[in-house]
C-alpha atoms as a PDB file:
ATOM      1  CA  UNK A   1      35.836  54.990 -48.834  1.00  0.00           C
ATOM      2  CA  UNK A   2      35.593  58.565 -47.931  1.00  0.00           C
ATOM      3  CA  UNK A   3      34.219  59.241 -44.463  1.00  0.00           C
ATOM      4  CA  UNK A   4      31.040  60.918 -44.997  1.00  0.00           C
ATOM      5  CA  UNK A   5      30.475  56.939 -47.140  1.00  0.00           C
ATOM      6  CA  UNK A   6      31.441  55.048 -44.443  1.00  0.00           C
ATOM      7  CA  UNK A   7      29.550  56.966 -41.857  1.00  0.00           C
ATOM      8  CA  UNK A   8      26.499  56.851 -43.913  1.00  0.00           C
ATOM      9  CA  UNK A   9      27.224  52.786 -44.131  1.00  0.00           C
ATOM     10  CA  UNK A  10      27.113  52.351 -40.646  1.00  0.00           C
ATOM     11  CA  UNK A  11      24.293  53.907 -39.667  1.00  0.00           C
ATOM     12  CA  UNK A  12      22.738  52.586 -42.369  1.00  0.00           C
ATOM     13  CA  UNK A  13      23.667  48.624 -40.887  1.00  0.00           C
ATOM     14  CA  UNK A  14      22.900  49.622 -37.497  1.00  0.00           C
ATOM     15  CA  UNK A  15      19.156  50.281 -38.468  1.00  0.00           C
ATOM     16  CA  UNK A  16      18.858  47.605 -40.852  1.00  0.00           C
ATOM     17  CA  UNK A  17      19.909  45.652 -37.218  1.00  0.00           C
ATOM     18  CA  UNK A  18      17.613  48.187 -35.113  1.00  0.00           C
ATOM     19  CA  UNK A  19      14.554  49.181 -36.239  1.00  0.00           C
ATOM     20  CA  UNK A  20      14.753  51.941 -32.943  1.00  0.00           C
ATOM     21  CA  UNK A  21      18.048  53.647 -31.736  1.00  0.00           C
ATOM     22  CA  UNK A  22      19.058  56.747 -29.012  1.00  0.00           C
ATOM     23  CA  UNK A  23      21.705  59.428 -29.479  1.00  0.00           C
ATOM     24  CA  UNK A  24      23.732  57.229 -27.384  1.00  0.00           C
ATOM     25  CA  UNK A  25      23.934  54.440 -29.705  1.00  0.00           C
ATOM     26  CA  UNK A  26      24.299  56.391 -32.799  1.00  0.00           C
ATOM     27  CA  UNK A  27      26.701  58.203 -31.184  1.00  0.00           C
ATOM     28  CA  UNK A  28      28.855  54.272 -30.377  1.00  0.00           C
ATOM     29  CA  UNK A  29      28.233  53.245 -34.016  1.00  0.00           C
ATOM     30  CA  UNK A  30      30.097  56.382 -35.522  1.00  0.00           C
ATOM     31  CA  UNK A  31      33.008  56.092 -33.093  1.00  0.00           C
ATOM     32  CA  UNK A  32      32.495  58.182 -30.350  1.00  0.00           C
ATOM     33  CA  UNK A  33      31.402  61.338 -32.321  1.00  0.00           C
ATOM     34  CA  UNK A  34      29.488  64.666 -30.688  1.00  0.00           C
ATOM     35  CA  UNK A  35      25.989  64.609 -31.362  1.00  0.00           C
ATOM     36  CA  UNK A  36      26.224  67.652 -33.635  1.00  0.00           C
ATOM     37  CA  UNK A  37      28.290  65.297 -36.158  1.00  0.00           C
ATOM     38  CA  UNK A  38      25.791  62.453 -35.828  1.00  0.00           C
ATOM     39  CA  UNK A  39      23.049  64.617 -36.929  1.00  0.00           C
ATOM     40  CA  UNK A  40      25.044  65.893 -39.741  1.00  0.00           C
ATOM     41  CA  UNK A  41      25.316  62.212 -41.254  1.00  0.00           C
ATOM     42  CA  UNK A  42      21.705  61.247 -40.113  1.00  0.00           C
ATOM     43  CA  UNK A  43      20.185  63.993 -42.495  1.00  0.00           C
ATOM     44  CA  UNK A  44      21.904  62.029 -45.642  1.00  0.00           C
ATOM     45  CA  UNK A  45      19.208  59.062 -44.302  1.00  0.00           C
ATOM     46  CA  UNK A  46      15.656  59.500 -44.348  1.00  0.00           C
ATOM     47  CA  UNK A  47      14.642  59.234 -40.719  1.00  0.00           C
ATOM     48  CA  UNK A  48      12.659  60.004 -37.888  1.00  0.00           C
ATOM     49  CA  UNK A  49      12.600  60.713 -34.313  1.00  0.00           C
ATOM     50  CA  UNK A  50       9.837  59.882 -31.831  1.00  0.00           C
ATOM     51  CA  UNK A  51       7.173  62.195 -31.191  1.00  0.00           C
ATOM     52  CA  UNK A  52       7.339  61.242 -27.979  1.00  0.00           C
ATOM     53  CA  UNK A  53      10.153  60.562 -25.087  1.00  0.00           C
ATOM     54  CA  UNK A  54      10.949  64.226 -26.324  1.00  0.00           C
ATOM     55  CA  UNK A  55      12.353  62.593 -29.597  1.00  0.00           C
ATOM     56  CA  UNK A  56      15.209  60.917 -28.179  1.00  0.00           C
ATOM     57  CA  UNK A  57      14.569  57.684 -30.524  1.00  0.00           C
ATOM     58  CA  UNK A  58      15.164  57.596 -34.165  1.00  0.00           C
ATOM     59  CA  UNK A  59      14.593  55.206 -37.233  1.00  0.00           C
ATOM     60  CA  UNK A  60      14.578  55.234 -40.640  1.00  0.00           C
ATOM     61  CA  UNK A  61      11.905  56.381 -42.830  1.00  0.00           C
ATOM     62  CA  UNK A  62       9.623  53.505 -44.286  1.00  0.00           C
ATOM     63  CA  UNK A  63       6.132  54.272 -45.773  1.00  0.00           C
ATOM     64  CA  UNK A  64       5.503  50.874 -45.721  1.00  0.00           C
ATOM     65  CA  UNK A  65       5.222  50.554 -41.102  1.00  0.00           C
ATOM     66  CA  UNK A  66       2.694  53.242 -41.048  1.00  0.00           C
ATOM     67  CA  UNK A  67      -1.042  52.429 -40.878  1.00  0.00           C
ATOM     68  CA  UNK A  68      -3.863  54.146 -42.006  1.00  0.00           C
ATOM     69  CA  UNK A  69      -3.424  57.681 -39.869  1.00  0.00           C
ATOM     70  CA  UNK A  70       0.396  57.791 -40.788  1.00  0.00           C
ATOM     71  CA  UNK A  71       1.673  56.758 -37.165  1.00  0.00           C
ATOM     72  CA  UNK A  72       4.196  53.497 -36.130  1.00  0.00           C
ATOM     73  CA  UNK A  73       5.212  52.213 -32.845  1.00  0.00           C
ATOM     74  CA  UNK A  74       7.740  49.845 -31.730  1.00  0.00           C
ATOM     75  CA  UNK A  75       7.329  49.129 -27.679  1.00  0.00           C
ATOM     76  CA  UNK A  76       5.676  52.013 -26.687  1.00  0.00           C
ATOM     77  CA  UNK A  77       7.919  54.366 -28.915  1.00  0.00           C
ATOM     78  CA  UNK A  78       5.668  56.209 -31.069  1.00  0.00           C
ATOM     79  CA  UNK A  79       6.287  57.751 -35.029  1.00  0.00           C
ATOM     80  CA  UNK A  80       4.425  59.685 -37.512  1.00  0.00           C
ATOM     81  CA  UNK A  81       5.064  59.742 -41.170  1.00  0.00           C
ATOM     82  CA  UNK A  82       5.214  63.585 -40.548  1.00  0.00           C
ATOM     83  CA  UNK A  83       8.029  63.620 -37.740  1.00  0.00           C
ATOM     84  CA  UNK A  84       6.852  65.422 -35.328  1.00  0.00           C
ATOM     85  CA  UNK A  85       4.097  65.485 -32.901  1.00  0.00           C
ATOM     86  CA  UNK A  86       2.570  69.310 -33.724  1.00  0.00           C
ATOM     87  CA  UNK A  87       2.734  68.515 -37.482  1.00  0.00           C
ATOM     88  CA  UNK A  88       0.591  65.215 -36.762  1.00  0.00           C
ATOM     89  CA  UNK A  89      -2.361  66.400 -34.853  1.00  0.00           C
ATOM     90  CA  UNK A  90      -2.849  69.023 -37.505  1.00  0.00           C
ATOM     91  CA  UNK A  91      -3.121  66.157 -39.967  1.00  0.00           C
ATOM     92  CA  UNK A  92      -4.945  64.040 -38.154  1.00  0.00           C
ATOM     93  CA  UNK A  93      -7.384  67.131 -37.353  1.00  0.00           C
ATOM     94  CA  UNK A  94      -7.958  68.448 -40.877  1.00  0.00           C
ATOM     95  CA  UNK A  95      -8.798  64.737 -42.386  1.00  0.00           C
ATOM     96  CA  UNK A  96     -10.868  63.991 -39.545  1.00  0.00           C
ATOM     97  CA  UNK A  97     -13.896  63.658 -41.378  1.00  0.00           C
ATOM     98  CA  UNK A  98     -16.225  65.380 -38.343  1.00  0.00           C
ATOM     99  CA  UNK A  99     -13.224  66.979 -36.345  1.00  0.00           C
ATOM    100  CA  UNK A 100     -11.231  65.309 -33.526  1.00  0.00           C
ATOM    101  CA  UNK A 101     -11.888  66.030 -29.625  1.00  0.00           C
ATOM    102  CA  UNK A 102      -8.510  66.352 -27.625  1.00  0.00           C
ATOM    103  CA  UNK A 103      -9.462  62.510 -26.016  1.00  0.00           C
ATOM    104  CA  UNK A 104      -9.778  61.091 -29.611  1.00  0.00           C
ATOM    105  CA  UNK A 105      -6.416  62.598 -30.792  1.00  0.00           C
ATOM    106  CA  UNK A 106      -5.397  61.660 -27.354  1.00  0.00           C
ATOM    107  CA  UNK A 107      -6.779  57.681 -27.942  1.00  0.00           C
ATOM    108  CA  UNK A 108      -4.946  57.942 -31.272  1.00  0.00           C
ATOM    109  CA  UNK A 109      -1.769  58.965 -30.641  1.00  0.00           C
ATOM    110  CA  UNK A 110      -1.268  57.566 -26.764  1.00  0.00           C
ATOM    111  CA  UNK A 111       0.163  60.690 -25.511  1.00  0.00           C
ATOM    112  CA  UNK A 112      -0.934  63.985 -24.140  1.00  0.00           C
ATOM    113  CA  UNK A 113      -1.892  66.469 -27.286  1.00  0.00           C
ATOM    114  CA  UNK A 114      -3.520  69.741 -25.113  1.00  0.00           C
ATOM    115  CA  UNK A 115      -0.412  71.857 -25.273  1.00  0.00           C
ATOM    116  CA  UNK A 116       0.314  71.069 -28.749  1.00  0.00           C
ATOM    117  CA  UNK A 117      -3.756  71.796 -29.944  1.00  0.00           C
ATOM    118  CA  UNK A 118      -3.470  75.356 -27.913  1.00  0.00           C
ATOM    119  CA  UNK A 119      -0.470  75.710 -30.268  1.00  0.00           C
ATOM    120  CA  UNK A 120      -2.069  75.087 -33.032  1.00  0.00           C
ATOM    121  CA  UNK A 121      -5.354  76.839 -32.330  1.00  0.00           C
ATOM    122  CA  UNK A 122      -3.095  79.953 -30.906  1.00  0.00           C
ATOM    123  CA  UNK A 123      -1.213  80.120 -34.373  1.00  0.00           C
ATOM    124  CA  UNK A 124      -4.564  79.573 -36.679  1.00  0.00           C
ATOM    125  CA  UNK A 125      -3.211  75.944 -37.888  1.00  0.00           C
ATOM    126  CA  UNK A 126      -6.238  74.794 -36.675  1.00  0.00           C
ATOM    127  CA  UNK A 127      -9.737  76.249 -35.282  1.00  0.00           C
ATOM    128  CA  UNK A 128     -12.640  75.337 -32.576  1.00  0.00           C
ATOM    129  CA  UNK A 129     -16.020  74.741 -31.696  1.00  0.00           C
ATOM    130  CA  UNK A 130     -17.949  73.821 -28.512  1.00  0.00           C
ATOM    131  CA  UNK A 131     -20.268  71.543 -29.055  1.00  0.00           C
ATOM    132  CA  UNK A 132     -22.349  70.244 -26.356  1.00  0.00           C
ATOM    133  CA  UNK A 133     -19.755  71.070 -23.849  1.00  0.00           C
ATOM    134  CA  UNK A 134     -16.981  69.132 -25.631  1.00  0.00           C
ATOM    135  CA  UNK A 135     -14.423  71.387 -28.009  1.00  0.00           C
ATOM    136  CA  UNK A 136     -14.131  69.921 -31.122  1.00  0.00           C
ATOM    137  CA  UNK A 137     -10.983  70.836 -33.189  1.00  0.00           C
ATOM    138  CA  UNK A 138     -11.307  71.446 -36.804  1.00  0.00           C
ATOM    139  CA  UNK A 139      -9.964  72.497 -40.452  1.00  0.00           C
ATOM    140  CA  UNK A 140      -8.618  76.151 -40.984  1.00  0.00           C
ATOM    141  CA  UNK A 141     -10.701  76.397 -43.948  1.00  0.00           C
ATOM    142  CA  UNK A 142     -14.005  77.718 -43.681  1.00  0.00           C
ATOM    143  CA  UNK A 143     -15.702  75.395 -45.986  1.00  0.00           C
ATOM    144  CA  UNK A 144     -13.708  72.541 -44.810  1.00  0.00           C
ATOM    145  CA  UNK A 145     -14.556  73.157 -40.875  1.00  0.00           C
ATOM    146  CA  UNK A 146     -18.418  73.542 -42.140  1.00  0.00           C
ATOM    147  CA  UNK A 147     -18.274  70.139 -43.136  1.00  0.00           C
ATOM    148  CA  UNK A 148     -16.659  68.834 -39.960  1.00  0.00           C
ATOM    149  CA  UNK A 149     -19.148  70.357 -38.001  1.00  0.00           C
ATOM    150  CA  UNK A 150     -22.031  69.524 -39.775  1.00  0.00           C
ATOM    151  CA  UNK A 151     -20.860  65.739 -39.368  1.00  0.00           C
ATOM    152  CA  UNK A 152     -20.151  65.976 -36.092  1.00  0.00           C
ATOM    153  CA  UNK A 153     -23.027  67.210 -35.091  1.00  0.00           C
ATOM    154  CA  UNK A 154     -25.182  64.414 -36.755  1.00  0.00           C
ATOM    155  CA  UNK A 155     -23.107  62.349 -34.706  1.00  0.00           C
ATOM    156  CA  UNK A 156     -24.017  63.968 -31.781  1.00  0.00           C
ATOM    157  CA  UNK A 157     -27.281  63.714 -32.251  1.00  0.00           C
ATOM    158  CA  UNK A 158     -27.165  60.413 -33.515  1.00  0.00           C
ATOM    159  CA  UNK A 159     -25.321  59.343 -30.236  1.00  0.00           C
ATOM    160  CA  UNK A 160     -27.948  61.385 -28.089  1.00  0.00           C
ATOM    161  CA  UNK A 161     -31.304  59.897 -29.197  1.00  0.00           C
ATOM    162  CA  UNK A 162     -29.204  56.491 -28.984  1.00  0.00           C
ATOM    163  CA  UNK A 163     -28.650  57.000 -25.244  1.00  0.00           C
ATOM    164  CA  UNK A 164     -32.035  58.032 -24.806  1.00  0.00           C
ATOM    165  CA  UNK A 165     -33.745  55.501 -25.853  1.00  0.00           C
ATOM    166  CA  UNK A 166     -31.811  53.490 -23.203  1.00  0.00           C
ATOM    167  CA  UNK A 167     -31.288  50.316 -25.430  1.00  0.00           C
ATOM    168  CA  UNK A 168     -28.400  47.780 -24.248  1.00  0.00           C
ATOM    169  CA  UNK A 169     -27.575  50.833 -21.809  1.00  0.00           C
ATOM    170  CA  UNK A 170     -25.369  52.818 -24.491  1.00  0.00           C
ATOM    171  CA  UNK A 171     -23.894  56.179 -23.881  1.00  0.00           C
ATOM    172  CA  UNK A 172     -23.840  58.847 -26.105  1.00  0.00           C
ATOM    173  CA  UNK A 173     -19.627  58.130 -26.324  1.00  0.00           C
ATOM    174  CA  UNK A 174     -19.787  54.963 -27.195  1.00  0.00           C
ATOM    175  CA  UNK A 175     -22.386  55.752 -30.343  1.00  0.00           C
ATOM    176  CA  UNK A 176     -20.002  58.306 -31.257  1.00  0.00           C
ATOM    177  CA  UNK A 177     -16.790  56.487 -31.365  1.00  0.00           C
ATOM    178  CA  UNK A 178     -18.467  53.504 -33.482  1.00  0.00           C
ATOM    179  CA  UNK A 179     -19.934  55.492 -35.725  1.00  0.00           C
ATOM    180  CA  UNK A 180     -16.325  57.640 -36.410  1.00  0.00           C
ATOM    181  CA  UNK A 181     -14.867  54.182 -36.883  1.00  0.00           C
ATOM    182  CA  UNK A 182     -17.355  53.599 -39.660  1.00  0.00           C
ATOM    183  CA  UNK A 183     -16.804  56.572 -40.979  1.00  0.00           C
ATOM    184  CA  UNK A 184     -13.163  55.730 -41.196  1.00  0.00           C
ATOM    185  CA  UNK A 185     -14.493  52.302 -42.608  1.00  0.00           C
ATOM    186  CA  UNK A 186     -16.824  52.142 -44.736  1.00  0.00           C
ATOM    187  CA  UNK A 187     -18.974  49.087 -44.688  1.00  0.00           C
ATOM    188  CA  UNK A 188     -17.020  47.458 -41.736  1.00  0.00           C
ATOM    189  CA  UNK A 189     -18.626  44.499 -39.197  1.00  0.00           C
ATOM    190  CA  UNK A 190     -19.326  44.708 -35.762  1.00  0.00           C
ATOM    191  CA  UNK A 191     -16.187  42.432 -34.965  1.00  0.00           C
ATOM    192  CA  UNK A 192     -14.041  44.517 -36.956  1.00  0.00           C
ATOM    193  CA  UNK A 193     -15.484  47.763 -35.228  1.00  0.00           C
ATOM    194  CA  UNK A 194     -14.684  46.480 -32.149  1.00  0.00           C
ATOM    195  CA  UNK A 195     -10.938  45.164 -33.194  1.00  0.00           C
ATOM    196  CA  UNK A 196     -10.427  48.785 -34.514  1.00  0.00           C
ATOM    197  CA  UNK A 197     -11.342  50.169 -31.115  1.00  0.00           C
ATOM    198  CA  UNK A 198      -9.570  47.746 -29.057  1.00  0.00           C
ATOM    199  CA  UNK A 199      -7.439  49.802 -26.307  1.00  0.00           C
ATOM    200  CA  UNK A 200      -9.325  52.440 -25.932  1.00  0.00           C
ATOM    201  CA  UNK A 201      -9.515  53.754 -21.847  1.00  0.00           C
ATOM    202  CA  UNK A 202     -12.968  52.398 -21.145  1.00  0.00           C
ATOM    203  CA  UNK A 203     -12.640  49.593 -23.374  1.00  0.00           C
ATOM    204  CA  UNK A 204     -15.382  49.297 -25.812  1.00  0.00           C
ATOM    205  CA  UNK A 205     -17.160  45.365 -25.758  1.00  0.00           C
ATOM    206  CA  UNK A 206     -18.134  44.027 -29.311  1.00  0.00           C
ATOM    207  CA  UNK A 207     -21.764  43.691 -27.294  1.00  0.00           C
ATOM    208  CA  UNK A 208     -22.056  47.280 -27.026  1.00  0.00           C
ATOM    209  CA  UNK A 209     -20.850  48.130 -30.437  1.00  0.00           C
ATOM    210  CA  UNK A 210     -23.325  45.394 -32.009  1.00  0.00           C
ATOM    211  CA  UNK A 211     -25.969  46.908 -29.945  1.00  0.00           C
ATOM    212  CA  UNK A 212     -25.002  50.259 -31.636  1.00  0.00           C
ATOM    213  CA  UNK A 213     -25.190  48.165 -34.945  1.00  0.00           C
ATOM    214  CA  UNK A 214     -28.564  46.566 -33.842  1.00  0.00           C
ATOM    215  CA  UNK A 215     -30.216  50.804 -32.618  1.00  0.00           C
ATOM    216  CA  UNK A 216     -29.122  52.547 -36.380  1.00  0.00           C
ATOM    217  CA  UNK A 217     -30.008  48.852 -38.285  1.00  0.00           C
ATOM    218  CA  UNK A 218     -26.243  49.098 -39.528  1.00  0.00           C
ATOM    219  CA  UNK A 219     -25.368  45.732 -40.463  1.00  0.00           C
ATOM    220  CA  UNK A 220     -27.489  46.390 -43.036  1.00  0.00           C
ATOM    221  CA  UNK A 221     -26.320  49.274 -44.779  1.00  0.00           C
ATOM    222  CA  UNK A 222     -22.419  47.675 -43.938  1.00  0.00           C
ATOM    223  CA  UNK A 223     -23.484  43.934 -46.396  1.00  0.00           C
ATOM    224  CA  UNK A 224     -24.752  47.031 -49.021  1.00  0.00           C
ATOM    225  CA  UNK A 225     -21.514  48.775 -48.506  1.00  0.00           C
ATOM    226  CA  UNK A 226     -23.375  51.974 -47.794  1.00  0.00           C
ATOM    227  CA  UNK A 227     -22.306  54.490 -45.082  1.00  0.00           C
ATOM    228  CA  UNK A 228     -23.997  55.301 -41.147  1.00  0.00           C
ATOM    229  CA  UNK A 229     -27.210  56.845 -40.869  1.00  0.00           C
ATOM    230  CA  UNK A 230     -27.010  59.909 -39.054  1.00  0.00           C
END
């Protein structure tokens, strides 16, 4: 077998045994090569490093891990279905259906995304608004980012007339983060809401999301399959 073959084999068996690996091991697995040679053989394998630990983990490409916004993680070692971490928040910020804030890319991806959104704003990838003293990151496209902003600004007023009216002591976050999850999915319960937002940093209860159900009558509209009232 020529040596390029057998290289390729081995890495190959080592994932199929690991789902995650470091330089280090790849490095073992190929006999003591340098790194330059391991990344030589690695790019005859679809794979992909972590977007975070500063990529030092890799695994092979499958479509099939990823959920929903493209991302996989294996004990606290974080992927995207685009490789790397810049390329992924400007995905995840031009399908946003009303934008993203820096704490719900933040929430989403579990690591810090500020440096990489000044990046993308400072290079045009991506563009801004302030509204109501939070910037919201949006689509490069004009007619795109109109959209965003017109959604996310029902939202926000939407969540503000729901913390006004005081009911079940919501806050204008919580309103907002239920109704993006509906957004996300359409016609979803109260108990799936709340599964969907389950580890977010303050946790969110299934009371409090019901009692958002309960203030925009959204169980409703969710048994007609309908979308939030904003």
């Amino acid at each position: 077998m020529p040596p390029n073959a057998a290289h390729r084999e081995r890495l190959t068996q080592l994932f199929s045994e690991r789902l995650v690996v470091d330089l280090p091991t790849l490095r073992d697995a190929l006999g003591g090569v340098s790194a330059m040679t391991v990344f030589r053989h690695l790019k005859q394998l679809p794979y992909r490093c972590s977007y975070n630990y500063k990529g030092r983990y890799y695994t092979l490409h499958d479509p099939a891990r990823y959920d929903r916004f493209g991302l996989w993680s294996a004990d606290g070692i974080h992927f995207s279905i685009d490789g790397s971490l810049r390329k992924t928040v400007r995905r995840l910020v031009e399908e946003a259906d009303a934008g993203a804030t820096q704490q719900e890319l933040r929430q989403r991806l579990q690591v810090r995304v500020h440096n990489t959104l000044l990046d993308l704003l400072r290079h045009g990838e991506v563009e801004r608004e302030r509204l109501l003293q939070v910037y919201v990151y949006l689509h490069s496209d004009p007619d795109v980012r109109a959209t965003q902003c017109k959604r996310r600004q029902q939202l926000l007023q939407a969540a503000d007339a729901g913390a006004s009216s005081g009911a079940h002591e919501l806050d204008a976050e919580v309103i907002i983060q239920v109704l993006l999850t509906l957004l996300r999915h359409r016609g979803a319960g109260a108990e799936e809401v709340t599964r969907r937002l389950r580890g977010r940093s303050p946790p969110i209860s299934l009371e409090q999301v019901r009692a958002v159900f309960a203030r925009y009558d959204l169980e409703s509209l969710g048994e007609k399959g309908g979308t939030t009232r904003s």
